[in-house]
N, C-alpha and C. Protein backbone atom coordinates (compact mmCIF):
# COMPACT_ATOMS: atom_id res chain seq x y z
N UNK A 1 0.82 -1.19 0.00
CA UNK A 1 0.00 0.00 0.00
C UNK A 1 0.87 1.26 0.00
N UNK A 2 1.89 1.34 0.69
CA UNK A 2 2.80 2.38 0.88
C UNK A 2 3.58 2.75 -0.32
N UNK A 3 3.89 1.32 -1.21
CA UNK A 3 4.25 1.60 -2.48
C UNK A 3 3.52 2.35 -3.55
N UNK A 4 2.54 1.63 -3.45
CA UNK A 4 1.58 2.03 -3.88
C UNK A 4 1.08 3.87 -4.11
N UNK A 5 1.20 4.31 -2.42
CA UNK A 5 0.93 5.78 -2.35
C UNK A 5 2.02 6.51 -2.33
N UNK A 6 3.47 5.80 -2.79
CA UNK A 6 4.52 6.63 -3.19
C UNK A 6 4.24 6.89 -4.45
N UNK A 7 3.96 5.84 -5.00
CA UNK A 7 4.03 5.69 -6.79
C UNK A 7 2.90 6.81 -7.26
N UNK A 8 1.65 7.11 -6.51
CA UNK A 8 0.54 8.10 -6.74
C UNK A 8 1.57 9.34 -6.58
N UNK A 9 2.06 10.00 -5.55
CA UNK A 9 2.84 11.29 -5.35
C UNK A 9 3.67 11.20 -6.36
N UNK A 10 4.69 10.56 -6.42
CA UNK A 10 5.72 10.71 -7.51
C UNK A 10 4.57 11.23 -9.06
N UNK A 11 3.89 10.17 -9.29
CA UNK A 11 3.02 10.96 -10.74
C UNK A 11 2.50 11.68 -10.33
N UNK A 12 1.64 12.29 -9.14
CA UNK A 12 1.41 13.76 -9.06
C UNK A 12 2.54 14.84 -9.30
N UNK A 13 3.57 14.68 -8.65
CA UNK A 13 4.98 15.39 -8.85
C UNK A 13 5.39 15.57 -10.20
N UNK A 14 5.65 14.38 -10.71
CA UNK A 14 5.87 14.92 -12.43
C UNK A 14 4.78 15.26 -12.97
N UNK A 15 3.57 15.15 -13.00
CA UNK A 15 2.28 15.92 -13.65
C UNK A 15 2.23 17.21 -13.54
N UNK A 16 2.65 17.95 -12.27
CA UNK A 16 3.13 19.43 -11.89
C UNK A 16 4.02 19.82 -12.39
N UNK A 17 4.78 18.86 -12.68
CA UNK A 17 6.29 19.34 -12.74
C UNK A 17 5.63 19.78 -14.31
N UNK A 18 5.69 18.88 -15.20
CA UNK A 18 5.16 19.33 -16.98
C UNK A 18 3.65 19.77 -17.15
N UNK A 19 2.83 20.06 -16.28
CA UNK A 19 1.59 20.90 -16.51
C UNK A 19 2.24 22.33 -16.51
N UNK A 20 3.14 23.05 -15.35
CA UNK A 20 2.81 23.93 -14.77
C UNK A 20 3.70 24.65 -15.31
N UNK A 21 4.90 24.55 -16.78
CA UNK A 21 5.81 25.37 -17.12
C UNK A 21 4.62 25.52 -18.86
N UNK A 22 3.62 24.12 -19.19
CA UNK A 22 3.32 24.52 -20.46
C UNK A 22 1.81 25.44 -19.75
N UNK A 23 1.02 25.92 -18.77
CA UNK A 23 0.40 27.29 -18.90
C UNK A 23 1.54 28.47 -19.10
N UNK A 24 2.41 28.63 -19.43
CA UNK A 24 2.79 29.36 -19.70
C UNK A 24 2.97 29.98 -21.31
N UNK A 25 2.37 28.75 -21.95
CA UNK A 25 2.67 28.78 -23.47
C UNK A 25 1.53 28.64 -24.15
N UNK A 26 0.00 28.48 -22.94
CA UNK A 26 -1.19 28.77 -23.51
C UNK A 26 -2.00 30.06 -23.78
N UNK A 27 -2.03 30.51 -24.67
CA UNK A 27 -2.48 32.04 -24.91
C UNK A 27 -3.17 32.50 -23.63
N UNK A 28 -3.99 32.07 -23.55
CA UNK A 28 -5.18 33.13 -23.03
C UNK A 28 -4.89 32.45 -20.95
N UNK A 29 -3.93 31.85 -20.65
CA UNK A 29 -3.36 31.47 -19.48
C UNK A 29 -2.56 33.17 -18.87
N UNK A 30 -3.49 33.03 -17.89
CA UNK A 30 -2.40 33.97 -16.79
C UNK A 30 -1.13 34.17 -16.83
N UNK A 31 -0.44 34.92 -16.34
CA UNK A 31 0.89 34.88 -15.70
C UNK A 31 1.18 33.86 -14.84
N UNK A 32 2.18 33.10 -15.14
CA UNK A 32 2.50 32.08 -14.16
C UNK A 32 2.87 32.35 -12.88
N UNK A 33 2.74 31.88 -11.84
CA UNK A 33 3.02 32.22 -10.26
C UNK A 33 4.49 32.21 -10.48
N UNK A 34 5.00 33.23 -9.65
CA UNK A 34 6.55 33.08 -9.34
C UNK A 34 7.44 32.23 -8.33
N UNK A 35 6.64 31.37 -8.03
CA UNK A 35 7.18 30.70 -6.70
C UNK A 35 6.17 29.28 -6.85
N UNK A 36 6.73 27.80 -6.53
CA UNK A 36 5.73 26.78 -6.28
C UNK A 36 4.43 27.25 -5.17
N UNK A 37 4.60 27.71 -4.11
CA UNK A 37 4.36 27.85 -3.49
C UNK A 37 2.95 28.71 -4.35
N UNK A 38 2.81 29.50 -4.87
CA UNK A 38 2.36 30.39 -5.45
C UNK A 38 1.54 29.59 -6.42
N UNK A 39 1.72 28.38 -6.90
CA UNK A 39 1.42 27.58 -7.88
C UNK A 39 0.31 26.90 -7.30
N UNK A 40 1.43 26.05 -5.96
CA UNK A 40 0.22 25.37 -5.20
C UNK A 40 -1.25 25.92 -4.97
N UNK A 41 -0.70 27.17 -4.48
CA UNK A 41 -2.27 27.94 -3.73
C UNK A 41 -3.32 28.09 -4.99
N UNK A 42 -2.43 28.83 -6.29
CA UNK A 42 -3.60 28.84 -7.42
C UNK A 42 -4.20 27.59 -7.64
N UNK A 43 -3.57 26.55 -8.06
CA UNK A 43 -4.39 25.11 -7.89
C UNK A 43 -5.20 25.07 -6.82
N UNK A 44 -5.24 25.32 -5.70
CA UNK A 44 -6.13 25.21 -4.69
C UNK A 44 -6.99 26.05 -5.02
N UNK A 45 -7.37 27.19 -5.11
CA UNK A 45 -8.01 28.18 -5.74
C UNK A 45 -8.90 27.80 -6.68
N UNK A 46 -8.38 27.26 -7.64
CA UNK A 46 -9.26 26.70 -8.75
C UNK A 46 -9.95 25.81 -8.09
N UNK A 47 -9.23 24.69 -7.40
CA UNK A 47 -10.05 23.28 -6.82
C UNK A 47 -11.21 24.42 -5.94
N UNK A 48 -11.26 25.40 -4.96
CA UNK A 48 -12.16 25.75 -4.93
C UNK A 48 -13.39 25.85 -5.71
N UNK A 49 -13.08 26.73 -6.10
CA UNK A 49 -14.02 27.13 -7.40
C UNK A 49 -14.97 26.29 -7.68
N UNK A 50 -14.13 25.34 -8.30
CA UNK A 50 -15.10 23.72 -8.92
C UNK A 50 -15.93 23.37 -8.03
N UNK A 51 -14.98 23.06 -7.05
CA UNK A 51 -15.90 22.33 -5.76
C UNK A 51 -16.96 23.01 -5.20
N UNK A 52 -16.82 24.41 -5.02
CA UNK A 52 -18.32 25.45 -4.62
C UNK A 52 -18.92 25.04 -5.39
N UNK A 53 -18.66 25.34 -6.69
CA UNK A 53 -19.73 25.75 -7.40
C UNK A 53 -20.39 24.24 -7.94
N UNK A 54 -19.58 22.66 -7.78
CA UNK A 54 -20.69 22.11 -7.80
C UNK A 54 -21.28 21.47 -6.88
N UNK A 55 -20.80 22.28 -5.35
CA UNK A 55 -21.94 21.61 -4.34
C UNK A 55 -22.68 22.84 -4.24
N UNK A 56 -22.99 23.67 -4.94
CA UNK A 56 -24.24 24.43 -5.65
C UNK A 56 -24.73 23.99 -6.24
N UNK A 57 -24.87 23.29 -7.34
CA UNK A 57 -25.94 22.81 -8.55
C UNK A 57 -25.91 20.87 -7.86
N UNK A 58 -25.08 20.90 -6.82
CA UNK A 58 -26.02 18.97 -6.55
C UNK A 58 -26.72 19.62 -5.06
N UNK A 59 -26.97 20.95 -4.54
CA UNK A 59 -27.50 21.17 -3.77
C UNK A 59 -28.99 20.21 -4.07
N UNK A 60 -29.56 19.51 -3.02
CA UNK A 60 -30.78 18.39 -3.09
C UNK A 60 -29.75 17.04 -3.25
N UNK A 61 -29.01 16.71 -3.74
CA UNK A 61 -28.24 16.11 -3.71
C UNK A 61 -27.54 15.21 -3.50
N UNK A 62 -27.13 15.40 -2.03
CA UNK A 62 -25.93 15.30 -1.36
C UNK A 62 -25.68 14.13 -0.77
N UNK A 63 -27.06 13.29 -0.75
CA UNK A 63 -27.42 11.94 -0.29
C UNK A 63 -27.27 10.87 -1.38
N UNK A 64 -27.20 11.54 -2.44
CA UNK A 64 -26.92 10.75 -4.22
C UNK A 64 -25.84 10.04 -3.93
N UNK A 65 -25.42 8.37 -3.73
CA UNK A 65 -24.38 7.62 -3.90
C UNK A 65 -24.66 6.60 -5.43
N UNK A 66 -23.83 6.35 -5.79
CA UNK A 66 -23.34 5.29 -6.81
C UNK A 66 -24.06 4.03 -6.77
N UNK A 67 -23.70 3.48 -5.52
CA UNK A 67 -23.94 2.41 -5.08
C UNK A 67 -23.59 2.45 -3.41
N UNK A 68 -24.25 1.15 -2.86
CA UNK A 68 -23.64 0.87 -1.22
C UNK A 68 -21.83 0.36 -1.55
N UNK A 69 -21.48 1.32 -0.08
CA UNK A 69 -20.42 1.40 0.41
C UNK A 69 -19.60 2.25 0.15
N UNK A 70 -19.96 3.02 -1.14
CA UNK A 70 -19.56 4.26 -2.16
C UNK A 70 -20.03 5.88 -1.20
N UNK A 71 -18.79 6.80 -1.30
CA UNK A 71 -19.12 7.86 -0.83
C UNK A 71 -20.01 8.46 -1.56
N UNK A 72 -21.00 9.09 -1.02
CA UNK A 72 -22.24 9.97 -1.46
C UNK A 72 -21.64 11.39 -1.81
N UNK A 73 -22.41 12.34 -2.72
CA UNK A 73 -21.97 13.22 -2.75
C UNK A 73 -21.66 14.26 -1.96
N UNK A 74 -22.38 14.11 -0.94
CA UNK A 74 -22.46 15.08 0.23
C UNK A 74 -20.66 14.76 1.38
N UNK A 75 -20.19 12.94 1.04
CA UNK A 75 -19.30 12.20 1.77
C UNK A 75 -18.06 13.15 0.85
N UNK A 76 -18.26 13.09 -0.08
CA UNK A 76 -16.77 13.85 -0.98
C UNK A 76 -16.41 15.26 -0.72
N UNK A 77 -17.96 16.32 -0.34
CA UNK A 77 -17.07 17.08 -0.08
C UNK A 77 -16.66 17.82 1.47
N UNK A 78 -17.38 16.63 1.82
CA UNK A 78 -16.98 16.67 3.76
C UNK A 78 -15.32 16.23 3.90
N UNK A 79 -15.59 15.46 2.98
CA UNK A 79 -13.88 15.01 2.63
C UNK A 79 -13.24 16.03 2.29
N UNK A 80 -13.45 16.48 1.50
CA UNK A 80 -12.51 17.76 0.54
C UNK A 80 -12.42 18.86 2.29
N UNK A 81 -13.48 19.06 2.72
CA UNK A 81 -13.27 19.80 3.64
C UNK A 81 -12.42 19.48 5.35
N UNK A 82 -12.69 18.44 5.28
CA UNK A 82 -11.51 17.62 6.41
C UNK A 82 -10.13 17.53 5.90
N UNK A 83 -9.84 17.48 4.83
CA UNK A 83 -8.66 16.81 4.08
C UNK A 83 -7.80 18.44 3.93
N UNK A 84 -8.64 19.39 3.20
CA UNK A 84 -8.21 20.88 3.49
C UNK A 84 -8.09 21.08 5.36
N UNK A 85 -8.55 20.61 5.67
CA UNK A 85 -8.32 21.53 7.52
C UNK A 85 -7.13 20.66 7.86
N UNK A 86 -7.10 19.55 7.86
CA UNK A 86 -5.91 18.75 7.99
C UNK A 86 -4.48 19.13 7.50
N UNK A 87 -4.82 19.52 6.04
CA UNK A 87 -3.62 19.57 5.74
C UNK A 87 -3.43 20.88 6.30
N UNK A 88 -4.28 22.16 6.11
CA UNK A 88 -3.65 23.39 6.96
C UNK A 88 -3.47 23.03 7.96
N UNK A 89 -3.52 22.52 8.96
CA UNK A 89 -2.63 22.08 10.60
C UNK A 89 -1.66 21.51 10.34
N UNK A 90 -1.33 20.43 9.23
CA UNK A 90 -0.21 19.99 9.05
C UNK A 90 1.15 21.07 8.53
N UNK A 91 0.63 22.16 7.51
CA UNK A 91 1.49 23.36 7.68
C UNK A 91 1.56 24.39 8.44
N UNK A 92 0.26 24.71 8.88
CA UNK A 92 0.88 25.65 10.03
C UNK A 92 1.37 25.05 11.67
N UNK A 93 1.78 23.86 11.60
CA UNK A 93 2.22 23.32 12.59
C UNK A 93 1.10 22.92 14.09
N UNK A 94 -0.12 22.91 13.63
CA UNK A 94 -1.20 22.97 14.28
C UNK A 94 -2.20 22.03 13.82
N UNK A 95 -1.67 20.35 13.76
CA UNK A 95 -2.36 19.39 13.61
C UNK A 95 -3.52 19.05 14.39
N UNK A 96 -4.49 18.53 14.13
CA UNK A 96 -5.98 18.24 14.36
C UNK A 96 -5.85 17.01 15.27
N UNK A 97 -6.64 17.11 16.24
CA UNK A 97 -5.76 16.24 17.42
C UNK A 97 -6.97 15.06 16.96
N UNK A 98 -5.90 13.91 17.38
CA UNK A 98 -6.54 12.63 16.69
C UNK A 98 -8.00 11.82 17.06
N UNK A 99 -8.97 11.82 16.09
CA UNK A 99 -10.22 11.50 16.27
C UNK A 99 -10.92 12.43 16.53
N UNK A 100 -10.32 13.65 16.42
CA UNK A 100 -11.30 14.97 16.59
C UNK A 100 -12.15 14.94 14.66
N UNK A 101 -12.97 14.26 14.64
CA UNK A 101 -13.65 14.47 13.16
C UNK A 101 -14.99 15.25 13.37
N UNK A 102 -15.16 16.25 12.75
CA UNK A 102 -16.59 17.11 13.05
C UNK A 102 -17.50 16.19 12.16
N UNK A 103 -18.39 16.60 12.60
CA UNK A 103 -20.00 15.57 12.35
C UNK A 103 -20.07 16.39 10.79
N UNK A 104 -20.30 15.80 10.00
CA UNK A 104 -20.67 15.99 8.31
C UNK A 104 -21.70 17.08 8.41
N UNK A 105 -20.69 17.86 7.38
CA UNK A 105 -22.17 19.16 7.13
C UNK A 105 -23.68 18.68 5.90
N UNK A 106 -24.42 18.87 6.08
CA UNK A 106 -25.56 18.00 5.69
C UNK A 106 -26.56 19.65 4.25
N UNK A 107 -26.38 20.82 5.52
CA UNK A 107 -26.85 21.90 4.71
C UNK A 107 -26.19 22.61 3.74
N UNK A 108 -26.97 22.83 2.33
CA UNK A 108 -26.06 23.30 1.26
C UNK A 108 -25.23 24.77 1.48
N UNK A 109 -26.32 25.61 2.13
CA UNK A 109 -25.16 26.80 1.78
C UNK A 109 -23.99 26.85 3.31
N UNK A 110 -24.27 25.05 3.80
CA UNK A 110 -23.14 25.51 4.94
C UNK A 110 -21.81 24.80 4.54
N UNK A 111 -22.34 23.82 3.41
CA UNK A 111 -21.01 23.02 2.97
C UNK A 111 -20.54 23.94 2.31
N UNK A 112 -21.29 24.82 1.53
CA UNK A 112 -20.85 25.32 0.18
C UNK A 112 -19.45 26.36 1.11
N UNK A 113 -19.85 26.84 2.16
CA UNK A 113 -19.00 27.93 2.96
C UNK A 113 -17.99 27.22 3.26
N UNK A 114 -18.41 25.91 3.70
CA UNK A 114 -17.17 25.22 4.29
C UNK A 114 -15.92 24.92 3.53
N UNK A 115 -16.59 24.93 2.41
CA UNK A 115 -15.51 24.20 1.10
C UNK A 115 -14.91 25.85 1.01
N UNK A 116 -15.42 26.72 0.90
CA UNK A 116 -14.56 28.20 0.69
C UNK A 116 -13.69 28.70 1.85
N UNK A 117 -14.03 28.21 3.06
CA UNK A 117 -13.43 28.89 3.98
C UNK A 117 -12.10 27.75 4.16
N UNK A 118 -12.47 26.06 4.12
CA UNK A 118 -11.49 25.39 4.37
C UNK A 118 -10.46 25.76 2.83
N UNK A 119 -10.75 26.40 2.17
CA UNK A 119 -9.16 26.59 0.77
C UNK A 119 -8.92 27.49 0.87
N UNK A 120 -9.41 28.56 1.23
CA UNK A 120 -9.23 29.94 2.12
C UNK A 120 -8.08 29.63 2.88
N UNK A 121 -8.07 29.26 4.21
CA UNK A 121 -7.10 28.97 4.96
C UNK A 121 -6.31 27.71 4.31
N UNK A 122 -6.35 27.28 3.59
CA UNK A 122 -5.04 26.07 3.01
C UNK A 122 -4.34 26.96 1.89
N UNK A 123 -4.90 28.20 1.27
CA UNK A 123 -4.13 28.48 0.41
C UNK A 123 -3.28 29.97 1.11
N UNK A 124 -4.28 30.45 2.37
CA UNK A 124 -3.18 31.17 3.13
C UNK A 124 -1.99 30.37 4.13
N UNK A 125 -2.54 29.19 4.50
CA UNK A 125 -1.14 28.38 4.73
C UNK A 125 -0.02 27.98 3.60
N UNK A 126 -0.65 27.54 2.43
CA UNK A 126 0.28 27.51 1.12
C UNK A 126 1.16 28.55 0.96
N UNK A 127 0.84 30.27 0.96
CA UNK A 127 1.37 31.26 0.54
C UNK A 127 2.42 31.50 1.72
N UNK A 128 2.08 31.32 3.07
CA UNK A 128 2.81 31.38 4.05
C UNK A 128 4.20 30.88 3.78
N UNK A 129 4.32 29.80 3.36
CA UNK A 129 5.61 28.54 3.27
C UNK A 129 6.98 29.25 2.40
N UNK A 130 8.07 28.80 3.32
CA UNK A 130 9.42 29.67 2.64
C UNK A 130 9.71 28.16 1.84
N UNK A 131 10.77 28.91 1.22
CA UNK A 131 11.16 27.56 0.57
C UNK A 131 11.60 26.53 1.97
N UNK A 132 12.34 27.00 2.67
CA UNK A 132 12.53 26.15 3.61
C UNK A 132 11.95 25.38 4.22
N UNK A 133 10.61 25.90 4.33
CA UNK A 133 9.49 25.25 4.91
C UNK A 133 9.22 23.83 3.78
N UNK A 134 9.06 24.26 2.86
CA UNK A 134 8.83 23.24 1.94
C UNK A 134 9.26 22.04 2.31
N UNK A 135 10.66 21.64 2.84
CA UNK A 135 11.32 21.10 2.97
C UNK A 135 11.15 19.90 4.25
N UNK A 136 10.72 20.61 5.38
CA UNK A 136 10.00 20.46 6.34
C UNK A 136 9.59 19.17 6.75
N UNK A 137 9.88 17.87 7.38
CA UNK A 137 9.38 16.81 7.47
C UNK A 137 8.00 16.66 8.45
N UNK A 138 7.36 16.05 7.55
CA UNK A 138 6.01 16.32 8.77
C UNK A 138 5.12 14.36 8.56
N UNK A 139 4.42 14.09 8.88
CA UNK A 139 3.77 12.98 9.15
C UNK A 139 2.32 13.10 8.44
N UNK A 140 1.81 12.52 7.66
CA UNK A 140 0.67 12.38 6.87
C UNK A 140 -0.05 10.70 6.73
N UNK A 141 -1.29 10.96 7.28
CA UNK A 141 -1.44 9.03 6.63
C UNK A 141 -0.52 8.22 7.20
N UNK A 142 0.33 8.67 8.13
CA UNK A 142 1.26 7.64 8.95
C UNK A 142 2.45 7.53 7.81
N UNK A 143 2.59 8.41 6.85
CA UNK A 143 3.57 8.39 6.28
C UNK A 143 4.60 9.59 6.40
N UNK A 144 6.08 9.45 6.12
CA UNK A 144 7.30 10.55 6.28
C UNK A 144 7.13 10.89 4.93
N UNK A 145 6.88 12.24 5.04
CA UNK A 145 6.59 13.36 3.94
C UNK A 145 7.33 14.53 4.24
N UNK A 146 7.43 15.58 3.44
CA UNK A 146 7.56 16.32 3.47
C UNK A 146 6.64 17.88 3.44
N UNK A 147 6.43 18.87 3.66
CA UNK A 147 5.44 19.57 3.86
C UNK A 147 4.59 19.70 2.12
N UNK A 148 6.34 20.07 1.13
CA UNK A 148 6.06 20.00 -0.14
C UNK A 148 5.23 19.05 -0.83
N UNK A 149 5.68 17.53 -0.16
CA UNK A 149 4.97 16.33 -0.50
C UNK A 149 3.55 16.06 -0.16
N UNK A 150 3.06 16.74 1.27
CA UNK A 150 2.19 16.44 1.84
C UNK A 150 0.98 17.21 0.68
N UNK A 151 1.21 18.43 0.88
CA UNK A 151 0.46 19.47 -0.29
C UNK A 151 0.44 18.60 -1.86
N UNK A 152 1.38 17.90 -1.99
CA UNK A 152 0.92 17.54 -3.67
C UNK A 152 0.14 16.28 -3.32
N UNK A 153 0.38 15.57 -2.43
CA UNK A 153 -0.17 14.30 -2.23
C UNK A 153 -1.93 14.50 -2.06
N UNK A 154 -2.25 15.55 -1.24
CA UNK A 154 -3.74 15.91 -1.01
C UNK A 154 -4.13 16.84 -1.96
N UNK A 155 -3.54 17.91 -2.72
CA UNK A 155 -3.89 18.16 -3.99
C UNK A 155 -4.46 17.24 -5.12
N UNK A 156 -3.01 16.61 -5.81
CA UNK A 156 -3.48 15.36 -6.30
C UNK A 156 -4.63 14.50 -6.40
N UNK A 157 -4.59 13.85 -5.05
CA UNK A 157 -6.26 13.42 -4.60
C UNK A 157 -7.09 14.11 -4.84
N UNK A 158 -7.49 15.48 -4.32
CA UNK A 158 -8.65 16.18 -4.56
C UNK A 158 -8.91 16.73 -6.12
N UNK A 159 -7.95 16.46 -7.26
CA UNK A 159 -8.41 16.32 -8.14
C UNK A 159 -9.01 14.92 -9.02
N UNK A 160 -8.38 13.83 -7.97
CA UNK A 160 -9.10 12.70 -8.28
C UNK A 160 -10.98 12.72 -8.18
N UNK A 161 -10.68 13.85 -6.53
CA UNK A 161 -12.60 13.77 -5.77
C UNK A 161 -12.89 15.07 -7.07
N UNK A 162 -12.26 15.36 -7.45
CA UNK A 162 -13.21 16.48 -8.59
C UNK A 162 -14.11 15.72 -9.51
N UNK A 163 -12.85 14.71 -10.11
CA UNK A 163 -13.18 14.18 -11.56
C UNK A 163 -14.28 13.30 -11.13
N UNK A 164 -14.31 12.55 -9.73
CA UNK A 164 -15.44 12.10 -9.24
C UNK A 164 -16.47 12.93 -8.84
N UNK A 165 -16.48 13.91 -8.66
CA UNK A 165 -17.94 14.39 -8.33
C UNK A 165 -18.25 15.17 -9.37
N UNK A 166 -17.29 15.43 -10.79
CA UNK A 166 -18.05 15.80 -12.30
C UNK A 166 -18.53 14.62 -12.57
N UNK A 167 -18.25 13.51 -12.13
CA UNK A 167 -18.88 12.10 -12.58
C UNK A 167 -20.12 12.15 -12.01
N UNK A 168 -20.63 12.18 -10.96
CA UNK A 168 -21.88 12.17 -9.56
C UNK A 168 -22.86 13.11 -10.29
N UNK A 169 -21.90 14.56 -10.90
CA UNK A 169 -23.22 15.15 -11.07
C UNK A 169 -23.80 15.02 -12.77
N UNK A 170 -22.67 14.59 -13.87
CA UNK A 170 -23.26 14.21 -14.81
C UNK A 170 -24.34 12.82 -15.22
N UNK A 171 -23.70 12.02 -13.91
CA UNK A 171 -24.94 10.48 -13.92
C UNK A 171 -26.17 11.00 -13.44
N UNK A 172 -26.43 12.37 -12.50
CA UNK A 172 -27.39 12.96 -12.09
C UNK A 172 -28.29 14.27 -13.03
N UNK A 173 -27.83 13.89 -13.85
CA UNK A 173 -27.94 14.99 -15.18
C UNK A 173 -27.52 16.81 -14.68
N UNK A 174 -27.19 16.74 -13.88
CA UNK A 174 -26.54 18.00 -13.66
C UNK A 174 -24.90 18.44 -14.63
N UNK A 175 -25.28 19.57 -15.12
CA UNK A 175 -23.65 20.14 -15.78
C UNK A 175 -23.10 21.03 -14.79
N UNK A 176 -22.07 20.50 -15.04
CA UNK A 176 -20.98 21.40 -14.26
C UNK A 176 -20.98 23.44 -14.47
N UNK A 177 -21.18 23.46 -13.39
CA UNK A 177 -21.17 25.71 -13.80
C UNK A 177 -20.34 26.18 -14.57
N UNK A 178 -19.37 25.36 -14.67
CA UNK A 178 -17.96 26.16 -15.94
C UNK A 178 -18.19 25.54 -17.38
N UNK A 179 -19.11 24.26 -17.15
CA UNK A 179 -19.22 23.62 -18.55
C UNK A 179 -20.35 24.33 -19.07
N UNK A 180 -20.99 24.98 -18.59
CA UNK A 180 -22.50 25.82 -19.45
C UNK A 180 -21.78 26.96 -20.33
């Protein structure tokens, strides 16, 4: 398993590594961030975005699973929002003391806040980080990471829970707010 969730980071790592020099060579792409650090947070930023805006349109929702044993839509982005608070304690040195899990937000415009306020604070912990910090050994998943590592490793993932919950809401005939 451990191999396993090295082998996921490492291809998150090179996927960053060659995504994030060709926006620079797409016309109508921003200015590139001057710093990883700077990179990270815009990716988080965006993963916002998505994620508000589609636990806005599966608002009614949120109870919609796949199948039994499968996270529901409402389970992905309680996730997205634990997984953001986590990892901000894991950089600002102010980890979430163990088995402290808050009870699942159930109401739409309180997830919808939750998902903005938890990338809010992960992308002002992101911007915080010196390079040095980057460097930083910290503990994740019971694994030795690095602070740099920890951030791509739960990035990564949460674009896995994206592509899954554009999946949730197109089997639900809902389109995505950026795809209209």
């Amino acid at each position: 398993m451990l191999k396993i969730k090295k082998i996921a980071l490492l291809t998150t790592a090179l996927a960053l590594t060659l995504l994030l020099p060709s926006a620079r060579l797409h016309a109508q792409a921003p200015q590139a961030p001057s710093n990883l650090q700077a990179a990270l947070a815009s990716d988080a930023s965006k993963l916002s975005d998505k994620f508000a805006g589609l636990a806005g349109v599966m608002a009614g929702k949120y109870d919609w699973k796949p199948g039994a044993g499968v996270r529901s839509v409402g389970d992905v982005f309680n996730l997205i929002v634990m997984e953001n608070n986590m990892l901000t304690g894991v950089l600002t040195n102010t980890p979430a003391q163990p088995g402290a899990r808050p009870a699942p937000i159930t109401e739409p415009a309180k997830l919808q806040e939750a998902l903005k306020t938890s990338y809010a604070n992960l992308e002002k912990a992101i911007n915080a980080l010196t390079d040095s910090d980057l460097k930083t050994p910290v503990k994740l998943f019971g694994m030795d990471l690095t602070k740099q590592q920890a951030v791509m490793l739960l990035i990564g993932d949460q674009h896995e829970h994206l592509g899954q919950s554009i999946a949730y809401a197109r089997v639900n005939g809902v389109v995505p707010p950026w795809s209209k």
